[in-house]
N, C-alpha and C. Protein backbone atom coordinates (compact mmCIF):
# COMPACT_ATOMS: atom_id res chain seq x y z
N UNK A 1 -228.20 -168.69 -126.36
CA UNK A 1 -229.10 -168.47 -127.47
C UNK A 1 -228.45 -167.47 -128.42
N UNK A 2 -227.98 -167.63 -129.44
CA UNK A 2 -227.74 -167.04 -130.56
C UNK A 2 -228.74 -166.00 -131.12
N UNK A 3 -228.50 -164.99 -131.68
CA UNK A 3 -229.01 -163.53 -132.40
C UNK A 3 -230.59 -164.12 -132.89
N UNK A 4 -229.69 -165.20 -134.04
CA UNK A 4 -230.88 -165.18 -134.75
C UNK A 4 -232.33 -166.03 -134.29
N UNK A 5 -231.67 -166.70 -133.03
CA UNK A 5 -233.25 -167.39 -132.32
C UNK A 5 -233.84 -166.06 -131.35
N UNK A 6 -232.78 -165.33 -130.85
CA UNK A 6 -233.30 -164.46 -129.74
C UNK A 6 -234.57 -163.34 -130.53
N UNK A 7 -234.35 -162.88 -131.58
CA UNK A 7 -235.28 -161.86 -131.84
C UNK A 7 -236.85 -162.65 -131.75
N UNK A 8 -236.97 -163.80 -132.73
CA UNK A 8 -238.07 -164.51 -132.82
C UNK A 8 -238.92 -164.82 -131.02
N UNK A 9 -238.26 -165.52 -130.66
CA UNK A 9 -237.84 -166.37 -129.07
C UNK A 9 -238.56 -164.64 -128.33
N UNK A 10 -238.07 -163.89 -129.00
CA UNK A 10 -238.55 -162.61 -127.91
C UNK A 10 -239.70 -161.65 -128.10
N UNK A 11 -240.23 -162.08 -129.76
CA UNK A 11 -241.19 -161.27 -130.18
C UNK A 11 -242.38 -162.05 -129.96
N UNK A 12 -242.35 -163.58 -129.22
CA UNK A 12 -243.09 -164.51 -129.25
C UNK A 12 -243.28 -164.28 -127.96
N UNK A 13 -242.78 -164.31 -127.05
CA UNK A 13 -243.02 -163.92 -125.73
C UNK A 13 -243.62 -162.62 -125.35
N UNK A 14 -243.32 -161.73 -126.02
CA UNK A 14 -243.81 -160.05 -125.99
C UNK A 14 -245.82 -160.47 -126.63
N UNK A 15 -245.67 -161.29 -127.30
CA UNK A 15 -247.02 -161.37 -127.67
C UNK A 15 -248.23 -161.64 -126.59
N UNK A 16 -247.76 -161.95 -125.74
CA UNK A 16 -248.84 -162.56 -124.62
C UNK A 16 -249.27 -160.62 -124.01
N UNK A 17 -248.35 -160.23 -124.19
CA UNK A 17 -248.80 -158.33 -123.55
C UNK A 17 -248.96 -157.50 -124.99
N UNK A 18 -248.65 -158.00 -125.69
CA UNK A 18 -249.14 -157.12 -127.48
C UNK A 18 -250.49 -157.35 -127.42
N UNK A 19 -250.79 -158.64 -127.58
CA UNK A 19 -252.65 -159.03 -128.31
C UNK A 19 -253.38 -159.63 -126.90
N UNK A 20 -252.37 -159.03 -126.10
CA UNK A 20 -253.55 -159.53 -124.58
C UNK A 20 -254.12 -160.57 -124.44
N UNK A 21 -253.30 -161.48 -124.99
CA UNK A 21 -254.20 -163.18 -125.13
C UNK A 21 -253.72 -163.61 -123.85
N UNK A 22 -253.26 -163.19 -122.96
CA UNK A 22 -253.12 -163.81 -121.09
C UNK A 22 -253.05 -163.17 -120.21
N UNK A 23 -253.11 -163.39 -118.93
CA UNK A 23 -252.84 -162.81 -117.73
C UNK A 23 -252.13 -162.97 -117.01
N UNK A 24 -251.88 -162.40 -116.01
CA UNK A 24 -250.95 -162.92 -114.96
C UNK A 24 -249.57 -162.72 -115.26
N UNK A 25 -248.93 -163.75 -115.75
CA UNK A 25 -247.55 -163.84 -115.54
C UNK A 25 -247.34 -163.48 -117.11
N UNK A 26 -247.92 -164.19 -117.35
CA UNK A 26 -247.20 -164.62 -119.45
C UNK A 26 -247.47 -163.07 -119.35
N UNK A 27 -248.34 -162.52 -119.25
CA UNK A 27 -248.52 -161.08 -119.97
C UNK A 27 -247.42 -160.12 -119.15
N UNK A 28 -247.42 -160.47 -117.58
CA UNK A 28 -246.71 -159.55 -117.15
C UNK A 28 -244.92 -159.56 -117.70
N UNK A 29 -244.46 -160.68 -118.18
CA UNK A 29 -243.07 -161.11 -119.15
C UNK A 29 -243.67 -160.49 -120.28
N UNK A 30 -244.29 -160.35 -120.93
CA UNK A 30 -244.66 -159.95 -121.81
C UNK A 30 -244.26 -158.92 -122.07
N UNK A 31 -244.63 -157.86 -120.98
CA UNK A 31 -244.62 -156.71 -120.94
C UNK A 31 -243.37 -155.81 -121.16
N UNK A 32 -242.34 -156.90 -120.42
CA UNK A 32 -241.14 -156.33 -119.58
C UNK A 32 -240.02 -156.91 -121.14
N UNK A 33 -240.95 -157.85 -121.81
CA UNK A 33 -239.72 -158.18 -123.05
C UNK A 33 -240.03 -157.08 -123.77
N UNK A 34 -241.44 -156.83 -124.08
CA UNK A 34 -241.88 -155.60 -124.72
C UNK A 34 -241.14 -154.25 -124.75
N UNK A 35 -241.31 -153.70 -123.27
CA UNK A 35 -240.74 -152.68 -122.95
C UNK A 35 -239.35 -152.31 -123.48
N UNK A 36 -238.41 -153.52 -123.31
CA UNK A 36 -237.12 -153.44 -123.39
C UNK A 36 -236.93 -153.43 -125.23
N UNK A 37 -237.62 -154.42 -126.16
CA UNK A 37 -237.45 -154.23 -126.98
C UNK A 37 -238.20 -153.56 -128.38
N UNK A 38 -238.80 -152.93 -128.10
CA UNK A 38 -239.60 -151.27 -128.67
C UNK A 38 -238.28 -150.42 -128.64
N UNK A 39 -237.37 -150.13 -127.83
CA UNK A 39 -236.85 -149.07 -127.32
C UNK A 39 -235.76 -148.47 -128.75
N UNK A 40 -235.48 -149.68 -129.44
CA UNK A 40 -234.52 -149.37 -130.31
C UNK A 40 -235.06 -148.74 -131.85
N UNK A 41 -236.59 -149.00 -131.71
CA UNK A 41 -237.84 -148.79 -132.76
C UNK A 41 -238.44 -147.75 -132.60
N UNK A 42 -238.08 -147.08 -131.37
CA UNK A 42 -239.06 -145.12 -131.32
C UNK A 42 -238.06 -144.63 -131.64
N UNK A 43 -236.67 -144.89 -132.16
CA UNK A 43 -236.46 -143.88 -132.65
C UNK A 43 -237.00 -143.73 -134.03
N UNK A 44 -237.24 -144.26 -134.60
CA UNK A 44 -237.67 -144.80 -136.43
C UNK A 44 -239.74 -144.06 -136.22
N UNK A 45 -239.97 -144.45 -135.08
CA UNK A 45 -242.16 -144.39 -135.13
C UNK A 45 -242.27 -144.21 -133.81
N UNK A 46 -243.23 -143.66 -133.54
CA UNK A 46 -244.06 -143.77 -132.44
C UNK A 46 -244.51 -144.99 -131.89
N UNK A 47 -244.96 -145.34 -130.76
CA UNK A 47 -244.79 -146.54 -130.04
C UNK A 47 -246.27 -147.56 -130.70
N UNK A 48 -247.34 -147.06 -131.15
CA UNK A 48 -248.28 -147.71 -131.69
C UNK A 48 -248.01 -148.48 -133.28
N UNK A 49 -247.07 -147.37 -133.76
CA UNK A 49 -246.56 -147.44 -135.31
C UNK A 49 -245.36 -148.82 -135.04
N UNK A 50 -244.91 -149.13 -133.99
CA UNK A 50 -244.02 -149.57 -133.85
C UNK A 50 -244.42 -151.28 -133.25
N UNK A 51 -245.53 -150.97 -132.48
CA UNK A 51 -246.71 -152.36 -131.66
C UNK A 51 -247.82 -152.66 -133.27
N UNK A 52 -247.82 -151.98 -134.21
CA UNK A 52 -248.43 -152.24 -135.12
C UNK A 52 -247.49 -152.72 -136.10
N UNK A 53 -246.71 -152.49 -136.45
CA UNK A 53 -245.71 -153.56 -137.12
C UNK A 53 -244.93 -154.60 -136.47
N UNK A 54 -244.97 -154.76 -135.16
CA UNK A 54 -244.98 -156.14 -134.57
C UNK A 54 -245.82 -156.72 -134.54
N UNK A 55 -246.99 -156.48 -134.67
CA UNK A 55 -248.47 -157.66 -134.34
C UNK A 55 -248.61 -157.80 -135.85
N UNK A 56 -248.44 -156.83 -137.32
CA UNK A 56 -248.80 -157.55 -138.74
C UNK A 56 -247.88 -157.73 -138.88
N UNK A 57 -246.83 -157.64 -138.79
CA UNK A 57 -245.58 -158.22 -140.02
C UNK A 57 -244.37 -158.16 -138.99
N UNK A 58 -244.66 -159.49 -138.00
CA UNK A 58 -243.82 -160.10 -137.52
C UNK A 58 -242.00 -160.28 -138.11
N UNK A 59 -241.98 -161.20 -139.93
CA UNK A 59 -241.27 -161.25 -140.10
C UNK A 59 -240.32 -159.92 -140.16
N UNK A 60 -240.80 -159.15 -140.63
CA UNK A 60 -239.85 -157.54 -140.69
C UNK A 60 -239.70 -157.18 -139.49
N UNK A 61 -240.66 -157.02 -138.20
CA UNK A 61 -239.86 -156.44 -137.16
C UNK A 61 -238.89 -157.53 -136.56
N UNK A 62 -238.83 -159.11 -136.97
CA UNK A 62 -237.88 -159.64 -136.63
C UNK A 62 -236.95 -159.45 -137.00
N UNK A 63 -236.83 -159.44 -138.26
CA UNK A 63 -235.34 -159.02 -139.12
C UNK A 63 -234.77 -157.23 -138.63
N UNK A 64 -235.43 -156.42 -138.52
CA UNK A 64 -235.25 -155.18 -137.79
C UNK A 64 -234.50 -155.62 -136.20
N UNK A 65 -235.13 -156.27 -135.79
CA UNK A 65 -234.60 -156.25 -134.15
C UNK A 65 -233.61 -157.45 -134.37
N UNK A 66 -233.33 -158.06 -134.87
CA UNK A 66 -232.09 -158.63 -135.25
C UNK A 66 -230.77 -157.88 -135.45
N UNK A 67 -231.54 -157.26 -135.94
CA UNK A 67 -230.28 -156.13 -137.20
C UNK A 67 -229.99 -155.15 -135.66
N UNK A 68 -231.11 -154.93 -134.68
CA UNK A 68 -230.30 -153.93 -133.85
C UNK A 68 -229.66 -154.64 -132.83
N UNK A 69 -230.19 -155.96 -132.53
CA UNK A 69 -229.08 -156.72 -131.72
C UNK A 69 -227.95 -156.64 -131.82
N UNK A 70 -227.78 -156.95 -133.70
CA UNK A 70 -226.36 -157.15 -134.04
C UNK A 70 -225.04 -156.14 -133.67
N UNK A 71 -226.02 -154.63 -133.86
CA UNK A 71 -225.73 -153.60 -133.97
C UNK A 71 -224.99 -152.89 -132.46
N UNK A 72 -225.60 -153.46 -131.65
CA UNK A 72 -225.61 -153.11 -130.24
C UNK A 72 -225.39 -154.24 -129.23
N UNK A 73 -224.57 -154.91 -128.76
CA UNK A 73 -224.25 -156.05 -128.03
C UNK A 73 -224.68 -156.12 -127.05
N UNK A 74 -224.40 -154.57 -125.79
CA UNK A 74 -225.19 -154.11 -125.04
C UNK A 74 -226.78 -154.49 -124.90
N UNK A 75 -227.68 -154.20 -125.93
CA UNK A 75 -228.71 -154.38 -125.90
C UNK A 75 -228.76 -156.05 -126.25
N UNK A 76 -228.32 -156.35 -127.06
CA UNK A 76 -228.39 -157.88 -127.01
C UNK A 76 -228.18 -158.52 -125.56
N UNK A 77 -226.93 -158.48 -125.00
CA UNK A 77 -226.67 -159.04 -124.06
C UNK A 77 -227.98 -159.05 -122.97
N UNK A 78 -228.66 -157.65 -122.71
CA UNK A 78 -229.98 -157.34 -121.54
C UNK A 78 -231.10 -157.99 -122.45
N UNK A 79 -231.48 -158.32 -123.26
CA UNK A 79 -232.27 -158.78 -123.97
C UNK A 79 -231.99 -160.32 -123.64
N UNK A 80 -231.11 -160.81 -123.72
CA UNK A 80 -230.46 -162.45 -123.86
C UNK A 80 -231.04 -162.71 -122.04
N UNK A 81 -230.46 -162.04 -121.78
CA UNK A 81 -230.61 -162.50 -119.82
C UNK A 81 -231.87 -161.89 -119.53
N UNK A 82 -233.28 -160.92 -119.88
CA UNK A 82 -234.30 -161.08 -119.70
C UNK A 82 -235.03 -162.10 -120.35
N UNK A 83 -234.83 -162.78 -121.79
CA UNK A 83 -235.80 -163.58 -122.49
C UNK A 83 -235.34 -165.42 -121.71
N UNK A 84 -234.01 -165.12 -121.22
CA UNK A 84 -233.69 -166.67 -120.57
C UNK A 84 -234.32 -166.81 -118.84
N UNK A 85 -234.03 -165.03 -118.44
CA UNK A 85 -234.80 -165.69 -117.04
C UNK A 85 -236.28 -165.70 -116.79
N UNK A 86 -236.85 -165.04 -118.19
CA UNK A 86 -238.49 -165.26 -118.34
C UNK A 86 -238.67 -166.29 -118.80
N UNK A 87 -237.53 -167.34 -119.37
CA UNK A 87 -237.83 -168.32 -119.75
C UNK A 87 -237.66 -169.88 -118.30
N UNK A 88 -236.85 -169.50 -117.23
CA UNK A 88 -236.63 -169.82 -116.16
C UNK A 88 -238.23 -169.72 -115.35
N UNK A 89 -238.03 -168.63 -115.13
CA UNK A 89 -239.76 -168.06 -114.49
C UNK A 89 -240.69 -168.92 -114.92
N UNK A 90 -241.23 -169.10 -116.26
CA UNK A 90 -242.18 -169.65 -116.59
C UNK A 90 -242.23 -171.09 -116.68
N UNK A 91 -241.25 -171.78 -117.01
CA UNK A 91 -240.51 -173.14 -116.69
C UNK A 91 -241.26 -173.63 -115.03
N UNK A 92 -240.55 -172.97 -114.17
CA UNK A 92 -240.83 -172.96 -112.64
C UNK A 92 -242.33 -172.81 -112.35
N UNK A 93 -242.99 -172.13 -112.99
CA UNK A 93 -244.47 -171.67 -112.54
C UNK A 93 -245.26 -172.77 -113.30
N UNK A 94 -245.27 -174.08 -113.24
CA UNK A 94 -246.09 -174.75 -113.61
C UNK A 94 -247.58 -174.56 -113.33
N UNK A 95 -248.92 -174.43 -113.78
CA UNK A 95 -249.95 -174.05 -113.30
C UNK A 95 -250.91 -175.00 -113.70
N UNK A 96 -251.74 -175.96 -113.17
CA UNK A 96 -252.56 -176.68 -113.93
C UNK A 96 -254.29 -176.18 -113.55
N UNK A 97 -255.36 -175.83 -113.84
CA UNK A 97 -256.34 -175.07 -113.33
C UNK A 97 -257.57 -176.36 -113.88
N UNK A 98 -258.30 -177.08 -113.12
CA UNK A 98 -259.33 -177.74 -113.88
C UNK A 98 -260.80 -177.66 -113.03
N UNK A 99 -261.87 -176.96 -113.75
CA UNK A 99 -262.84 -176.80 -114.32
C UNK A 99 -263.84 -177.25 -113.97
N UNK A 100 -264.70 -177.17 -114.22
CA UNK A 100 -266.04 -177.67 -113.95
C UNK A 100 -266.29 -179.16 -113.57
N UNK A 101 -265.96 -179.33 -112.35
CA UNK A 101 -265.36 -180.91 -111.70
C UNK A 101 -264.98 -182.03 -112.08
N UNK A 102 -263.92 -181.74 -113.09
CA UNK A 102 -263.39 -182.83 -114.46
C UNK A 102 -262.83 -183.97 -113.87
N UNK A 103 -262.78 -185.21 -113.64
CA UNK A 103 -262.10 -186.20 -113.11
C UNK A 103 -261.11 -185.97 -113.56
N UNK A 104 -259.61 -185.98 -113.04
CA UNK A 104 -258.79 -186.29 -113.46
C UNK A 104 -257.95 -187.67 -113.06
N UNK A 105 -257.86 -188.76 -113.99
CA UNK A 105 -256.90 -189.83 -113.73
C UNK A 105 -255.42 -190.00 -113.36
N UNK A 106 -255.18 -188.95 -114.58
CA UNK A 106 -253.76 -188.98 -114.40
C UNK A 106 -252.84 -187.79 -114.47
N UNK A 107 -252.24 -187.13 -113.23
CA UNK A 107 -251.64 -186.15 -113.30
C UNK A 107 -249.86 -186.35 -113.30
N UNK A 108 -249.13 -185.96 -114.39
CA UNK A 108 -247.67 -186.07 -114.57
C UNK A 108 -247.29 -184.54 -114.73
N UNK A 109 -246.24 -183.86 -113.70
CA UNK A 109 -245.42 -182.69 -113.91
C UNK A 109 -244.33 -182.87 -113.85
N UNK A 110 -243.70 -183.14 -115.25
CA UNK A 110 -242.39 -183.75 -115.64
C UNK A 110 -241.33 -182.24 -115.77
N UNK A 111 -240.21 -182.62 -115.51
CA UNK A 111 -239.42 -181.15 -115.62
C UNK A 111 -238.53 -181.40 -116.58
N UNK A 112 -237.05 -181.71 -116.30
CA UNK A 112 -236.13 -181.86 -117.57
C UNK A 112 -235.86 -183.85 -116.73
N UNK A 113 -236.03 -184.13 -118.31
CA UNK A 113 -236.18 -185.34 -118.08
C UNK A 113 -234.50 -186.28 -119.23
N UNK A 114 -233.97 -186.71 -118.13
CA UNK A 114 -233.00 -187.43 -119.46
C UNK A 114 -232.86 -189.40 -119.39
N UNK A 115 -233.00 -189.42 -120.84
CA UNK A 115 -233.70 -190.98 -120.89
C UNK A 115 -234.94 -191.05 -121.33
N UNK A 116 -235.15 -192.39 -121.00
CA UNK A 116 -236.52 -192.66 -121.65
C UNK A 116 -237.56 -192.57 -120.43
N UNK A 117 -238.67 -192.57 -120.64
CA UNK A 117 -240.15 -192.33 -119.99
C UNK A 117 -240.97 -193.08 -120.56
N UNK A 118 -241.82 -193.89 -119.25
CA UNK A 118 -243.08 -194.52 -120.07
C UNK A 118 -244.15 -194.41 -119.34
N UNK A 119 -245.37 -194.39 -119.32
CA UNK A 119 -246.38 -194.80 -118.56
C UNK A 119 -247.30 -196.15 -118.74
């Protein structure tokens, strides 16, 4: 994954522990992309000043954490191998949860698929 997908790719994942829209797992990756990438942003704000310009104005803290990727390879590189094996993790943890005794007909948990598919 290249610079310029990783910042996006990582501020999108950090969102599930920013606006608390999940539990469990997504939030707990969340957390840990979070953690790691704030770190280059307290030096500039305080950590709320810093979770508040990631949740309104996405595009600028992307272009910011871009710019410190670039800046720092180091941090790119630990950034690159947490956002791919949270992306592994979550891949693997397929979860399907159904509800208030929904028939289900047809259940497909397809993984990496090459070729065609039909049902």
């Amino acid at each position: 994954m290249d610079l310029i997908t990783l910042a996006p790719t990582a501020i999108t994942m950090a969102k599930a522990f920013l606006k608390a829209t999940n539990d469990g797992l997504g939030r707990k990756i969340g957390e840990d992309i979070w953690n790691l990438i704030k770190k280059p942003f307290q030096k500039k704000g305080n950590e709320e000043e810093v979770k508040e310009l990631a949740v309104n104005n996405e595009t600028e803290f992307s272009a910011q954490l871009q710019q410190y990727l670039t800046e720092d390879p180091d941090f790119a590189k630990s950034l690159q191998e947490l956002v791919t094996n949270s992306q592994q993790l979550l891949k693997n943890s397929l979860m399907q949860n159904i509800t208030n005794n929904e028939k289900v007909e047809k259940q497909v948990n397809a993984g990496i698929i090459n070729g065609n598919l039909s049902f």
